[in-house]
N, C-alpha and C. Protein backbone atom coordinates (compact mmCIF):
# COMPACT_ATOMS: atom_id res chain seq x y z
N UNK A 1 -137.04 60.42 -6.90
CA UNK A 1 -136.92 61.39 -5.84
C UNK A 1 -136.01 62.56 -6.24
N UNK A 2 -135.21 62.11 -6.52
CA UNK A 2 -134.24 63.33 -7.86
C UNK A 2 -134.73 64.36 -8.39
N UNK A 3 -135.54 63.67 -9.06
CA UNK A 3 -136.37 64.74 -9.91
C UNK A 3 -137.27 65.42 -9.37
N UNK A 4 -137.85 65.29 -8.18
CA UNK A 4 -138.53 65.94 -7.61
C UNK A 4 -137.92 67.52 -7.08
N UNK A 5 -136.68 67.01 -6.07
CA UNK A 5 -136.05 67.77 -5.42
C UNK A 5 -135.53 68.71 -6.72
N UNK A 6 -134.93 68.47 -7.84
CA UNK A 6 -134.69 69.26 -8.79
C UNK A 6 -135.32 70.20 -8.77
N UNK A 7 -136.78 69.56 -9.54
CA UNK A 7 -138.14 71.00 -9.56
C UNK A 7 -138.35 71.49 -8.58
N UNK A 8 -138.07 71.29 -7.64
CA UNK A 8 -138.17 71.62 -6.25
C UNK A 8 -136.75 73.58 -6.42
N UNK A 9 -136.12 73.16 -6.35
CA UNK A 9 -134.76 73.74 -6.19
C UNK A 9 -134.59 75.09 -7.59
N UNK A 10 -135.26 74.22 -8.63
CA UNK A 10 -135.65 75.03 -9.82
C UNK A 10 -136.88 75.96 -9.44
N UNK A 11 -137.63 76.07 -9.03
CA UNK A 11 -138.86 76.13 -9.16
C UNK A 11 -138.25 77.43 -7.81
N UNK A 12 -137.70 77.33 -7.23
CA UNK A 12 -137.40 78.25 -5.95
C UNK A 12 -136.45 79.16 -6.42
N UNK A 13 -135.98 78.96 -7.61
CA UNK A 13 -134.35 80.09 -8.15
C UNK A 13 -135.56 80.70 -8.88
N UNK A 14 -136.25 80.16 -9.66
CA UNK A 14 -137.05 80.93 -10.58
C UNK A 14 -137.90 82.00 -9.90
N UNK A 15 -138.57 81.31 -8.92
CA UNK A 15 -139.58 82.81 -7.91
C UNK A 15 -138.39 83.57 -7.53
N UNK A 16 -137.28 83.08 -7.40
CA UNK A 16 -136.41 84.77 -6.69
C UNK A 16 -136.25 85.65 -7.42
N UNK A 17 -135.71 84.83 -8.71
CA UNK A 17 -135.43 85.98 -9.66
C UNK A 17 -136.73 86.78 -10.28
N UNK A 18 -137.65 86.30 -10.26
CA UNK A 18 -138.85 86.84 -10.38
C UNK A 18 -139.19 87.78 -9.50
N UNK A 19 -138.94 87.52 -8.52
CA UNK A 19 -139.16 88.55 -6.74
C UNK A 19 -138.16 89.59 -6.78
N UNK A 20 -137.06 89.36 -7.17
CA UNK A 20 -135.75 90.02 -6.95
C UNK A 20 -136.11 91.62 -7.08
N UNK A 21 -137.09 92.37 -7.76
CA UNK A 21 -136.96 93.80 -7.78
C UNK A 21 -138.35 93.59 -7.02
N UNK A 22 -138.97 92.43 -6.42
CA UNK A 22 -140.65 93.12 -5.86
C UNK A 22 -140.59 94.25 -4.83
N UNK A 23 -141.78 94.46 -4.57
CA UNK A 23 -141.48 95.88 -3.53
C UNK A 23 -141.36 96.64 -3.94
N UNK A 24 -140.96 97.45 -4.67
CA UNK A 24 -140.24 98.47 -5.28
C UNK A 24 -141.14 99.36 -6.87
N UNK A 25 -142.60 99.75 -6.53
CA UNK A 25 -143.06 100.48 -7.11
C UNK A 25 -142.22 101.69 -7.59
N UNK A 26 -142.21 101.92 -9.55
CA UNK A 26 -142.02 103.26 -9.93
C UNK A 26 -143.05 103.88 -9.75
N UNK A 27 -142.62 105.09 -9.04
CA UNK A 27 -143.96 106.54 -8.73
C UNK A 27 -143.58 107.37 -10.59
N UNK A 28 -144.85 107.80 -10.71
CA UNK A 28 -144.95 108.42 -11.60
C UNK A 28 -145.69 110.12 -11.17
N UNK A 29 -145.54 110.48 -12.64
CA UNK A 29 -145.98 112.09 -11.87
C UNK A 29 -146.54 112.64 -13.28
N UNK A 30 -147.66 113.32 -13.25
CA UNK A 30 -148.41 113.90 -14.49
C UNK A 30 -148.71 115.18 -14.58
N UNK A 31 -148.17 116.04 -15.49
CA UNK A 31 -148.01 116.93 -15.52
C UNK A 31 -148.22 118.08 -16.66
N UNK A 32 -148.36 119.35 -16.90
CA UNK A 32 -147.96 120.61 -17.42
C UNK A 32 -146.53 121.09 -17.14
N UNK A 33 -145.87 120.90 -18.62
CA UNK A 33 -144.13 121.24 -18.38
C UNK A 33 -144.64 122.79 -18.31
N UNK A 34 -143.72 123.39 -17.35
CA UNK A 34 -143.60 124.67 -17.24
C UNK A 34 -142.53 125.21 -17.42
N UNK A 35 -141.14 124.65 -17.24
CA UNK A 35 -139.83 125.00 -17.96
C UNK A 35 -138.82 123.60 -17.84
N UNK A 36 -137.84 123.82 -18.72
CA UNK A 36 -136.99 122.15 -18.51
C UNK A 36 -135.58 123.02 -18.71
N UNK A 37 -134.52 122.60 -18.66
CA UNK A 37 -133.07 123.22 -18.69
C UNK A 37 -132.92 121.72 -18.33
N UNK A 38 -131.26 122.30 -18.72
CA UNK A 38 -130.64 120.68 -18.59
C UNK A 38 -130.51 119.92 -17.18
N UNK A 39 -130.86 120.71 -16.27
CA UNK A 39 -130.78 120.21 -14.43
C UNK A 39 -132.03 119.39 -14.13
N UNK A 40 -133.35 120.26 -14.32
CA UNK A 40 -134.51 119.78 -14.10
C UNK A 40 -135.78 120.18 -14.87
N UNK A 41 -137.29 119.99 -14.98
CA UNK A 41 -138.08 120.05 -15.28
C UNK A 41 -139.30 120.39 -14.57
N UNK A 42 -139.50 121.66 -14.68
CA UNK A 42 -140.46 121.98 -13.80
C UNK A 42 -141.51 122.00 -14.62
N UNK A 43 -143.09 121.40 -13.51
CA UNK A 43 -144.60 121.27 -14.09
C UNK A 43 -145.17 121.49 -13.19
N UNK A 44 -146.57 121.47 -13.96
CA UNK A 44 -148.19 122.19 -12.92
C UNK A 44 -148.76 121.07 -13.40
N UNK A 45 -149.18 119.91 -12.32
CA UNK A 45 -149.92 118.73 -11.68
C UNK A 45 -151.20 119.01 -12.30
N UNK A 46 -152.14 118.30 -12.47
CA UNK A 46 -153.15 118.68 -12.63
C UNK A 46 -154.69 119.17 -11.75
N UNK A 47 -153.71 118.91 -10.41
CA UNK A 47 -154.05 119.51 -9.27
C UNK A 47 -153.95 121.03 -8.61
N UNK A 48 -153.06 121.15 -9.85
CA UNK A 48 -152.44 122.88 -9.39
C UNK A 48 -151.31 122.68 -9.13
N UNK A 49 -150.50 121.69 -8.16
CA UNK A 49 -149.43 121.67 -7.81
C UNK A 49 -148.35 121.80 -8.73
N UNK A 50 -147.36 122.76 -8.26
CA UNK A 50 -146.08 123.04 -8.97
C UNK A 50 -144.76 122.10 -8.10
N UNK A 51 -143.85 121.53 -9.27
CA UNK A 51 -143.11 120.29 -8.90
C UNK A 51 -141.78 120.97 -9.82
N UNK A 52 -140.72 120.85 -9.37
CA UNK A 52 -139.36 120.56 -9.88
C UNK A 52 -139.06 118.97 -9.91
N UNK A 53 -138.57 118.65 -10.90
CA UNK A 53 -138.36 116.94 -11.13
C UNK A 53 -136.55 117.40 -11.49
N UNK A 54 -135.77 116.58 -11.08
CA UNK A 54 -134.10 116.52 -11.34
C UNK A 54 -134.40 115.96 -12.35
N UNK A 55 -133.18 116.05 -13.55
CA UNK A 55 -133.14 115.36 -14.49
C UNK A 55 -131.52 114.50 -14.18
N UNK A 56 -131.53 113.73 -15.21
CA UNK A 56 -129.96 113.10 -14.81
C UNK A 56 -129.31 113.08 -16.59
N UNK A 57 -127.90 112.63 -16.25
CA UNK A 57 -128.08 112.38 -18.22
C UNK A 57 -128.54 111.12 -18.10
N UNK A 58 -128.35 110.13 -17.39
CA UNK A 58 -129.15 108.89 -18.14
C UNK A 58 -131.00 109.19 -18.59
N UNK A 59 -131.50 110.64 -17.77
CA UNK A 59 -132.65 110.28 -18.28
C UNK A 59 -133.26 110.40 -19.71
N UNK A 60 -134.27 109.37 -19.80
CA UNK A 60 -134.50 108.93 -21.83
C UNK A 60 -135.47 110.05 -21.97
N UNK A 61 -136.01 110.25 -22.88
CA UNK A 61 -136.95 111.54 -23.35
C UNK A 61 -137.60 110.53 -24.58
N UNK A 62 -139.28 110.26 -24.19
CA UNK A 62 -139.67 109.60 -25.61
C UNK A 62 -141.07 110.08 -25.53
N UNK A 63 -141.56 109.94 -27.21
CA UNK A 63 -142.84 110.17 -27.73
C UNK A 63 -143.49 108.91 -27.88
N UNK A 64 -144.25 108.52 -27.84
CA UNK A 64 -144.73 107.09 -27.45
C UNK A 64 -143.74 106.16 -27.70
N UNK A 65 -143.39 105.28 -28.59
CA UNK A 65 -142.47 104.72 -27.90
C UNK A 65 -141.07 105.12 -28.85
N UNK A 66 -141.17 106.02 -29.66
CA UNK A 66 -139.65 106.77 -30.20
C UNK A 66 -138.85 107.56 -28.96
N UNK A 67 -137.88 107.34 -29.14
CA UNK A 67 -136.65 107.90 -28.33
C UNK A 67 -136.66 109.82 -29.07
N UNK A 68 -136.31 110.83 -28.32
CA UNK A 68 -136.41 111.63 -28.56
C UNK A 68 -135.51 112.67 -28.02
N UNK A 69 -135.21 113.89 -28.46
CA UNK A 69 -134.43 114.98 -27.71
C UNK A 69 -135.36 115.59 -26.69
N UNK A 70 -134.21 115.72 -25.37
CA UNK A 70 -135.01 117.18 -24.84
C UNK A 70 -135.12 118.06 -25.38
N UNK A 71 -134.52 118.62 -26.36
CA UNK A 71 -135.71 120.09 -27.26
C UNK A 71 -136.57 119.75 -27.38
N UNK A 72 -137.44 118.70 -27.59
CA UNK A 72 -138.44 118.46 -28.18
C UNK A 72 -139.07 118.76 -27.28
N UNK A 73 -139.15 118.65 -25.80
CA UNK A 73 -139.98 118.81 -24.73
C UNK A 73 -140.34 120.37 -24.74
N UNK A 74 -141.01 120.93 -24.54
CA UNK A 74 -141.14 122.41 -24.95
C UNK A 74 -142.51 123.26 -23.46
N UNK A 75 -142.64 124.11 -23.32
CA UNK A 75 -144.02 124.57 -21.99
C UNK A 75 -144.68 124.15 -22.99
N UNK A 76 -145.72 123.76 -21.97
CA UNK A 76 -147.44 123.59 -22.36
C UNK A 76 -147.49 121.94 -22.80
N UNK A 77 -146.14 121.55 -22.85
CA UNK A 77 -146.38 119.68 -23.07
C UNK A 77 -147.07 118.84 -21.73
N UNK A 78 -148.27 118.27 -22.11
CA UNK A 78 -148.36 117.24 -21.15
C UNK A 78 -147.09 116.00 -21.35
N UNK A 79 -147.04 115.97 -19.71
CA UNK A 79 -145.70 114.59 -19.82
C UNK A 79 -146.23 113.70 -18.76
N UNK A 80 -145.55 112.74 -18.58
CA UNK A 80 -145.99 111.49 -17.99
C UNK A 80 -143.83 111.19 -17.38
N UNK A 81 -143.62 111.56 -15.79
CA UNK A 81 -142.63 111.15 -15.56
C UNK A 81 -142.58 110.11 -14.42
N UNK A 82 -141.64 109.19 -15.25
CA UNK A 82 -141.43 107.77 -13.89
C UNK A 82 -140.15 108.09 -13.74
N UNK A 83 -140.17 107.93 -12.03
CA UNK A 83 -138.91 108.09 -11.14
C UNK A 83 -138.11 107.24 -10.95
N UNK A 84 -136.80 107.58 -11.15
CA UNK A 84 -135.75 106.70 -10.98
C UNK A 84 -135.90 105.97 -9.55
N UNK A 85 -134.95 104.74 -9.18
CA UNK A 85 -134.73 104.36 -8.19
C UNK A 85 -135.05 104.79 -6.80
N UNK A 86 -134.36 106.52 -6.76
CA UNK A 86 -134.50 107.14 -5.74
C UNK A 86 -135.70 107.91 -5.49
N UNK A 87 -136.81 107.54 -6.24
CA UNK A 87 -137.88 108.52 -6.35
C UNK A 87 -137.45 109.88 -6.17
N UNK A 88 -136.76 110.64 -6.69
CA UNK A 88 -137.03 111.95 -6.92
C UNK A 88 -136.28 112.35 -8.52
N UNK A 89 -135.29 111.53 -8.93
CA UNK A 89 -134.73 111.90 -10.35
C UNK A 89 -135.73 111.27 -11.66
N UNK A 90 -135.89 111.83 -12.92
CA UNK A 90 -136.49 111.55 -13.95
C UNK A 90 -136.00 110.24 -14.21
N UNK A 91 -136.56 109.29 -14.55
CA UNK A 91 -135.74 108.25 -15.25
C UNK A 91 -136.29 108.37 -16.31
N UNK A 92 -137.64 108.27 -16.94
CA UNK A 92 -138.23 108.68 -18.25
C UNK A 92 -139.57 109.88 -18.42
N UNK A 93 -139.09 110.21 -19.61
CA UNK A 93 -139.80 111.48 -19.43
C UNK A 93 -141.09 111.11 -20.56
N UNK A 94 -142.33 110.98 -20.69
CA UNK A 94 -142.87 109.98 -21.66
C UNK A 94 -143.49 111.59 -22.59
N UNK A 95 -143.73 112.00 -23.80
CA UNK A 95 -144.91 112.56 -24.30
C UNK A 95 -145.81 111.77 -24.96
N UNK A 96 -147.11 112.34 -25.10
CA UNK A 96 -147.77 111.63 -26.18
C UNK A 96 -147.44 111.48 -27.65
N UNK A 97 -148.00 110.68 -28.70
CA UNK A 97 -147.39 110.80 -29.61
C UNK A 97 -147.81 111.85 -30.37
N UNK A 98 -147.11 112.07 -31.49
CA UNK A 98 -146.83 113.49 -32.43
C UNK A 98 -148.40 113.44 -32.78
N UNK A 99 -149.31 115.02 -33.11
CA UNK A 99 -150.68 115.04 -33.41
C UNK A 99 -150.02 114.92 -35.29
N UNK A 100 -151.30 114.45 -35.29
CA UNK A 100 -151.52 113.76 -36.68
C UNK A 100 -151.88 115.52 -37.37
N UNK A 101 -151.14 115.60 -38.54
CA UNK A 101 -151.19 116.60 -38.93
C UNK A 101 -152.69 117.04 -40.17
């Protein structure tokens, strides 16, 4: 009976911590960079829509999956941004990877 209640008790810590961030979709946002400075990043949606995105310093800047500078981000980059916590700050700023020369 021990052992039951164990897996029992185990088996219930494990789904929480598993659950522990559920709910909580990152929104993403796809875009035409239209200018970046160190505050924020403005783009044209591919809807037309024009967006200011905050930047933070924690946010990462990468080319598929290399880590990268914001210089590198430049107008006319397609980007791929997922929102921090608060849905409105950058948490990562994704580009595609470098064209094959």
């Amino acid at each position: 009976m021990k052992k039951y209640f164990f897996m029992f008790i185990t088996t219930l810590l494990f789904a929480s911590l598993l659950l522990a961030h559920g709910g909580h979709k990152h929104k993403t946002i796809m875009g035409t960079v239209q200018s970046i400075d160190a505050s924020h990043i403005d783009l044209t949606t591919k809807s037309g829509k024009r967006l200011s995105v905050p930047l933070s310093k924690d946010t990462m800047f990468m080319r598929g999956d290399a880590m990268i500078s914001a210089v590198e981000v430049v107008a006319g980059t397609r980007v791929v941004i997922m929102l921090g916590e608060d849905d409105k700050t950058a948490a990562h700023v994704k580009l595609g990877p470098a064209k094959k020369k």
